[in-house]
Protein backbone atom coordinates (compact mmCIF):
# COMPACT_ATOMS: atom_id res chain seq x y z
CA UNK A 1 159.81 19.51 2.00
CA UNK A 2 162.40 16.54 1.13
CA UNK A 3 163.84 15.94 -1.96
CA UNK A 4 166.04 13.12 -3.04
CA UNK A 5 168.51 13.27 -5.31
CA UNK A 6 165.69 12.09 -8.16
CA UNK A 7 163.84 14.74 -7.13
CA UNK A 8 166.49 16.97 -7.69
CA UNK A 9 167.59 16.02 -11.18
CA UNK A 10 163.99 16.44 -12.11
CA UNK A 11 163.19 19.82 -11.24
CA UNK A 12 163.27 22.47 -13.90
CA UNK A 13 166.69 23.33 -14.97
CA UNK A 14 166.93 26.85 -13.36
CA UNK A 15 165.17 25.91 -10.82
CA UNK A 16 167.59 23.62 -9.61
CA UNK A 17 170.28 25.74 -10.43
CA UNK A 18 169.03 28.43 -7.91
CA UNK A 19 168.56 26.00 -5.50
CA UNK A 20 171.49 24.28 -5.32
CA UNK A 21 173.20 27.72 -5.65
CA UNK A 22 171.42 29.12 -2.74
CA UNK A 23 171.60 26.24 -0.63
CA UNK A 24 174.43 26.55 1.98
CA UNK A 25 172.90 29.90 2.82
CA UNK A 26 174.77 33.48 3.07
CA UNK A 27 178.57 33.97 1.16
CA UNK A 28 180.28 36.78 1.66
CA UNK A 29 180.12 38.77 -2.35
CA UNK A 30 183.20 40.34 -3.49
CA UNK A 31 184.47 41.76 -6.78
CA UNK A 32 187.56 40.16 -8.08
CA UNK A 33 189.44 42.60 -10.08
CA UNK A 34 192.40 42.10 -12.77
CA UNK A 35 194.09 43.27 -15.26
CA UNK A 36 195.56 41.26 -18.31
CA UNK A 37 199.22 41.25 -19.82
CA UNK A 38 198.71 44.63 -21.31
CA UNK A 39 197.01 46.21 -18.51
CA UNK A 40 193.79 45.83 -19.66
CA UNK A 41 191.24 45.77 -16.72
CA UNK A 42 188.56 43.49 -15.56
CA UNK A 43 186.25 43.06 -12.83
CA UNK A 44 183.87 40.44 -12.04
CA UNK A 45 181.10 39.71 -8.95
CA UNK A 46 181.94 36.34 -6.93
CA UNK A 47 180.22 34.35 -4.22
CA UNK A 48 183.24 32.06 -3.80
CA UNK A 49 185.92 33.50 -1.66
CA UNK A 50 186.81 31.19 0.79
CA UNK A 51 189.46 31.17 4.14
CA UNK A 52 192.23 28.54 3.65
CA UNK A 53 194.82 29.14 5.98
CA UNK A 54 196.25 31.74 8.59
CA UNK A 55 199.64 31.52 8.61
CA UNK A 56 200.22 32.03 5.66
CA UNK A 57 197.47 34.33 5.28
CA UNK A 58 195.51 32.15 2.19
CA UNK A 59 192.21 32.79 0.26
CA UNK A 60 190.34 30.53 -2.23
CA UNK A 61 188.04 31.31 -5.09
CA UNK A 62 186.52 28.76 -6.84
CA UNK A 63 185.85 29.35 -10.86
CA UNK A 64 183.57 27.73 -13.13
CA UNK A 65 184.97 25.65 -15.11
CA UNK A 66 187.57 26.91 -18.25
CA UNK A 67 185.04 25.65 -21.54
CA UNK A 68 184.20 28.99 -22.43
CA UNK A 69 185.94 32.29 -21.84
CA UNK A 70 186.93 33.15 -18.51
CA UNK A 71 188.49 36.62 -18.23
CA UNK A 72 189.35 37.17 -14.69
CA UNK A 73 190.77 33.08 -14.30
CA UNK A 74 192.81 33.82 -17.38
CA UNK A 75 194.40 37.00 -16.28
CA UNK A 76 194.93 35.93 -12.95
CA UNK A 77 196.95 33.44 -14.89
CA UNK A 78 198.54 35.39 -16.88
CA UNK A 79 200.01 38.19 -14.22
CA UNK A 80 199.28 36.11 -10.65
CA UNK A 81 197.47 39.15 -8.86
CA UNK A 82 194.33 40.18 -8.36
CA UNK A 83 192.43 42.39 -5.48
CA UNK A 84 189.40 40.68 -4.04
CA UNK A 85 186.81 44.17 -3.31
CA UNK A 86 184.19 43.56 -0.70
CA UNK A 87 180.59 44.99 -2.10
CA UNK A 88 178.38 47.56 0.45
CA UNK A 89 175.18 48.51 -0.68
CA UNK A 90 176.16 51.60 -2.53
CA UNK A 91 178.09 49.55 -5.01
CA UNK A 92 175.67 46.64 -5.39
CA UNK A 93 173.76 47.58 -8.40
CA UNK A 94 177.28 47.93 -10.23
CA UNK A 95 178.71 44.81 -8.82
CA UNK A 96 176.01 42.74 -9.90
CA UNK A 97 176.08 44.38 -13.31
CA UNK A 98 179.32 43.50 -14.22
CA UNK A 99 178.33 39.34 -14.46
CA UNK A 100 176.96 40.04 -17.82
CA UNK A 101 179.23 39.03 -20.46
CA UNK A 102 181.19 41.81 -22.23
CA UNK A 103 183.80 41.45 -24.36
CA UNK A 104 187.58 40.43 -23.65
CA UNK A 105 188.31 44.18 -24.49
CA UNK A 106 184.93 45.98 -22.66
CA UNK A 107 186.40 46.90 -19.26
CA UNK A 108 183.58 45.96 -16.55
CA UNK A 109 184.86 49.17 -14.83
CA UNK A 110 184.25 51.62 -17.28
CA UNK A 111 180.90 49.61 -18.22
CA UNK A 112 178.80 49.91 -14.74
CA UNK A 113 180.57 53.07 -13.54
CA UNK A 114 183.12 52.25 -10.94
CA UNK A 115 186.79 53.12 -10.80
CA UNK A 116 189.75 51.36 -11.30
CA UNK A 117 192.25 52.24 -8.53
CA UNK A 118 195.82 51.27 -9.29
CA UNK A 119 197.81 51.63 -5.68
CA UNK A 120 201.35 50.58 -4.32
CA UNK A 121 202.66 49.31 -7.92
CA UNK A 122 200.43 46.60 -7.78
CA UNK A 123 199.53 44.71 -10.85
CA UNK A 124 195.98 44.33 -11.06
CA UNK A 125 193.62 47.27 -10.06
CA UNK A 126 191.39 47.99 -6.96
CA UNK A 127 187.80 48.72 -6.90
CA UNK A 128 187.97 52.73 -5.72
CA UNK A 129 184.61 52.74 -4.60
CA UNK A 130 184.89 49.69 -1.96
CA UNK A 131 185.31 50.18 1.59
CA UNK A 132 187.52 46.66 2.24
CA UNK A 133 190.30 45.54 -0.58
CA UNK A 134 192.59 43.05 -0.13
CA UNK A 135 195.47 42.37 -2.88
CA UNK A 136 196.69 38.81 -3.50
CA UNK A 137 199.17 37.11 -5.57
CA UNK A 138 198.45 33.53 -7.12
CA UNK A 139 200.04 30.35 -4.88
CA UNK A 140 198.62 27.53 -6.83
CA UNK A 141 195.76 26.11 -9.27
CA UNK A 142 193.84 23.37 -7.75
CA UNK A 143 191.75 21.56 -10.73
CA UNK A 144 188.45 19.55 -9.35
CA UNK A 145 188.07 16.59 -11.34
CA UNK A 146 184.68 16.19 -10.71
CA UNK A 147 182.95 18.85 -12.13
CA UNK A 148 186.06 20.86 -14.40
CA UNK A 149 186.13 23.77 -11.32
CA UNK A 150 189.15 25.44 -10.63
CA UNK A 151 190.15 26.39 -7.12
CA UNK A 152 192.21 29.27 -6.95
CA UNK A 153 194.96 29.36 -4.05
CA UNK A 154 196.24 33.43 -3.54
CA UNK A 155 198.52 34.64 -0.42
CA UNK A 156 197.33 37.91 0.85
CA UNK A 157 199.86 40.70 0.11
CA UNK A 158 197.52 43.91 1.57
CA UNK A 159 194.18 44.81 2.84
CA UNK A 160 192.88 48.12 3.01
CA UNK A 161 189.66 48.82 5.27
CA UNK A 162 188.11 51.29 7.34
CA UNK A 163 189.96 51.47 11.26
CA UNK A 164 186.64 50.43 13.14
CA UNK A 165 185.93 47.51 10.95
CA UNK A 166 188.41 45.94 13.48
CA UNK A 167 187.22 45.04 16.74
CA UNK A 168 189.26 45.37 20.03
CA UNK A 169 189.93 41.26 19.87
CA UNK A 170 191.48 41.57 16.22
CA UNK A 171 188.59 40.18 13.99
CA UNK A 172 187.31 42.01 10.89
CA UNK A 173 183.63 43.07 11.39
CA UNK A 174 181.58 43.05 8.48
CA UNK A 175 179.11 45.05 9.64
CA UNK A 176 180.86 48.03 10.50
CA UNK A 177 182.01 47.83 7.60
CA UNK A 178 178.87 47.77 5.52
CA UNK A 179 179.78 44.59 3.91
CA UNK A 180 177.49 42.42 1.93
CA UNK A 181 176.66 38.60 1.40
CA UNK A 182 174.76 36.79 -1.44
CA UNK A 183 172.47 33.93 -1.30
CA UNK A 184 172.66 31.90 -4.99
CA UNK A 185 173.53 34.72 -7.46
CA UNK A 186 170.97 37.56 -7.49
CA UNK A 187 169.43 38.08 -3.48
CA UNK A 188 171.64 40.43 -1.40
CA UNK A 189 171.62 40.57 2.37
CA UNK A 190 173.15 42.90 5.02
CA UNK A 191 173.33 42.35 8.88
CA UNK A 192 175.28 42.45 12.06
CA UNK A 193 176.35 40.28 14.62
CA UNK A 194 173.68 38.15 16.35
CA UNK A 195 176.35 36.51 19.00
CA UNK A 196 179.48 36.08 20.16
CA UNK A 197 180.94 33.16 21.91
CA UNK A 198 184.29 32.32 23.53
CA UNK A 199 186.70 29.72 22.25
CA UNK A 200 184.62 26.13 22.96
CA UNK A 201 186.25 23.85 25.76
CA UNK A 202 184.92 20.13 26.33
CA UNK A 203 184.16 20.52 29.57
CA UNK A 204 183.03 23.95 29.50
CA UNK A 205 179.35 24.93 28.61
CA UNK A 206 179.04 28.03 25.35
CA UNK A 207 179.80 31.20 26.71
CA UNK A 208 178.41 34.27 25.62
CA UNK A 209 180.89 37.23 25.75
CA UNK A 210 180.04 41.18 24.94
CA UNK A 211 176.49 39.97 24.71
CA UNK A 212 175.54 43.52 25.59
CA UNK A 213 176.19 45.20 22.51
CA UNK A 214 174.83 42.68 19.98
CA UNK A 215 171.19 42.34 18.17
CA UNK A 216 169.60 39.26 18.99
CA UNK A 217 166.91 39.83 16.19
């Protein structure tokens, strides 16, 4: 198959929406969870979370764009923290449920059945239920001109997950940990680690290392 750009514009409206959403391929799905001025709670399913930066430890999330109401942008906002809540199959049914659209004052936590965990003083909730949280405080608003998105800049203040979801070289393992990814907005895929390759030198050929203990399905 090849489409062109006309192509694209032409196909059915929600059919191009799940393609184009689908696309790149596998995100990692988190729930993003708040809480407004007055401590109201919120918690919403995203396929945006992105790396930015090590040192200082950065995230993005990139939000639609601000013409309607958007609950977990505005409280984020409003109070600059929020916990990003990886999903694991246990949860998934709940996570997805909570992108339908309740009301400001519906709490998405007490609507699909998971718990809102307040810990350390922080100002926005965790997800009780998830195996990996991480807490982060707001850095900066990026606005993207060409399409109204907001990218959301947050340092990471915490993360909480199991002790052998981190491997012997330092890296988180998803796997272990039971944590999800999302292809467009409704398909939900688990897995585990396919390869593992030292760090690439020009005049060195890939290198496989702890081939021994990985699927190659």
């Amino acid at each position: 198959m090849r489409l062109d750009r006309t192509a694209i514009d032409a196909l059915e409206s929600r059919r191009r929406v799940a393609l184009i959403n689908s696309i790149i391929g596998l995100r990692p799905v988190v729930l993003v969870a708040t809480a407004d001025a007055g401590g109201r709670s919120n918690l919403a399913v995203m396929n945006s979370l992105m790396h930015v930066g090590a040192r200082p430890p950065l995230l993005g999330l990139l939000f639609r764009p601000d013409t309607v109401e958007r609950h977990t942008l505005e409280n984020i906002r409003a109070t600059g923290a929020y916990t990003v809540n990886h999903v694991h199959g246990a949860i998934v049914d709940a996570a997805h449920q909570t992108s339908a659209r309740y009301a400001r004052d519906v709490s998405e936590f007490d609507a699909v059945g998971l718990t809102a965990d307040w810990r350390d003083g922080f100002e926005a909730p965790f997800v009780a239920e998830a195996r990996v949280s991480l807490a982060l405080r707001l850095c900066e608003e990026q606005n993207i001109r060409s399409n109204g998105t907001h990218l959301v800049i947050g340092e990471l203040c915490s993360l909480h997950c199991p002790d052998d979801a981190i491997t012997d070289a330092g890296s988180f393992d998803p796997a272990s940990a039971g944590s999800l990814a999302v292809a467009g907005l409704d398909t939900y895929y688990h897995g585990g680690p396919v390869a593992r390759l030292a760090y690439a030198r020009a005049d060195v050929p890939p290198r496989r290392i702890d081939t021994a203990s990985l699927s190659t399905d």
